[in-house]
Protein backbone atom coordinates (compact mmCIF):
# COMPACT_ATOMS: atom_id res chain seq x y z
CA UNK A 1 -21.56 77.71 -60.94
CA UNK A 2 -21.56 75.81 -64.39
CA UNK A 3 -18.71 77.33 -66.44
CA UNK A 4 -15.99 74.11 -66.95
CA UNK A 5 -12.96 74.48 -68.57
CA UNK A 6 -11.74 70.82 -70.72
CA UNK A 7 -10.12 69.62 -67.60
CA UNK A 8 -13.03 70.01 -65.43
CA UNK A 9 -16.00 67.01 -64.78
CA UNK A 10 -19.67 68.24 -66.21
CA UNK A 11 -21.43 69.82 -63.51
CA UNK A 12 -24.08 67.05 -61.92
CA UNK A 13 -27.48 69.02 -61.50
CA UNK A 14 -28.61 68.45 -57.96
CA UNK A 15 -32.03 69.81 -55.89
CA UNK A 16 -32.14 71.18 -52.85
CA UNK A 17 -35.09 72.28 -50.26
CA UNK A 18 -34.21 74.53 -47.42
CA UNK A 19 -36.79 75.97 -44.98
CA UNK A 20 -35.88 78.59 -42.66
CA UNK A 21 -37.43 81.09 -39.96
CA UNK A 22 -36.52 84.07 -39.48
CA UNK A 23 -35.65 86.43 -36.36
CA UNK A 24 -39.33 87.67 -36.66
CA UNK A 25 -40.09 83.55 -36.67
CA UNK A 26 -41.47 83.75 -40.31
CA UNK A 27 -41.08 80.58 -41.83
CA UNK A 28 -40.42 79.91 -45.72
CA UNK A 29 -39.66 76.65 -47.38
CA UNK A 30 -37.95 77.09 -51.09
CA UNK A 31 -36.40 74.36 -53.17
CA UNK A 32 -34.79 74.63 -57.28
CA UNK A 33 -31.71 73.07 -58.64
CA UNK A 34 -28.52 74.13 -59.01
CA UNK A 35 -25.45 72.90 -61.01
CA UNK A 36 -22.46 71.17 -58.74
CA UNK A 37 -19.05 70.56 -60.32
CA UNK A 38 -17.35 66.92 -58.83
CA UNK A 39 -14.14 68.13 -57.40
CA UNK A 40 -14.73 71.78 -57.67
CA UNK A 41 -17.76 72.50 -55.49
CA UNK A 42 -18.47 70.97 -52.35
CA UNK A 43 -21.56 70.26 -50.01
CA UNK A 44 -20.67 73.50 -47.79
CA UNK A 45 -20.13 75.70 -51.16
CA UNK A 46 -23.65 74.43 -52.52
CA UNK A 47 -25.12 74.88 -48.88
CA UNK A 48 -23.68 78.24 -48.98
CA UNK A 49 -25.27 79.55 -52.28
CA UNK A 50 -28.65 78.08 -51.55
CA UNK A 51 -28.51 79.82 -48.23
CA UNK A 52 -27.43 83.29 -50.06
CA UNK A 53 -30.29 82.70 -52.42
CA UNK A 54 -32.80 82.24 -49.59
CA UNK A 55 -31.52 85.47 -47.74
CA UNK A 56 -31.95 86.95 -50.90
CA UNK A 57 -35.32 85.58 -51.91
CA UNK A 58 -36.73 85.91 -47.88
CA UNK A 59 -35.51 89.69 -48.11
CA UNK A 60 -33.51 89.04 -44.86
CA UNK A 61 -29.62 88.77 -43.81
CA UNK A 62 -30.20 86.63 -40.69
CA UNK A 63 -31.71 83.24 -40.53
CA UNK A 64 -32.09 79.98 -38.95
CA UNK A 65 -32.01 76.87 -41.37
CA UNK A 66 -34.26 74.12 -40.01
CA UNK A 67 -33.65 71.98 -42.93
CA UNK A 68 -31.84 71.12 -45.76
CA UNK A 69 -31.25 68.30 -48.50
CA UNK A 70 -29.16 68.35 -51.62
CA UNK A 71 -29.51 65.40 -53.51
CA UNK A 72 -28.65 64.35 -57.54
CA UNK A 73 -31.38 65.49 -59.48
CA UNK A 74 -31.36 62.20 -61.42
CA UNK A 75 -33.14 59.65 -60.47
C-alpha cells in the first residue's frame, strides 16, 4: 500500500488495534501500522487489510472483530 506515483498525496502512516475471537472463541488482540494514501485508500480498504493480516497471523479464515481503531500515527 505505499507505492505513489507524482500525482498521488504521501501515504499518512496510521495504527490500528483489532482484537478478534474466533469460531473456537480464541481471542487475540494485534495492533502495527500501516501506510494509507488520502484519496486512494479508504477506512473499509485499511479495515480490510488489517483484517486479512489478522486471518493470516490468527491462522484462521473466519472471525469475529470485537474491535477496531485506525487512527494517524502522528501525534
Amino acid at each position: 500500500m505505499t507505492s505513489t506515483s507524482p500525482s498521488t498525496p504521501a501515504p499518512i502512516k496510521h495504527h490500528w488495534v483489532m482484537t478478534i475471537q474466533t469460531a473456537d472463541g480464541r481471542q487475540a488482540t494485534n495492533d502495527g501500522q500501516i501506510d494509507v494514501i488520502p484519496g486512494l485508500h479508504t477506512r473499509a480498504t485499511s479495515y480490510t487489510a488489517v483484517l486479512n493480516g489478522m486471518k493470516e497471523w490468527v491462522g484462521v479464515t473466519d472471525m469475529t472483530v470485537l474491535f477496531f481503531d485506525l487512527q494517524p500515527n502522528q501525534l
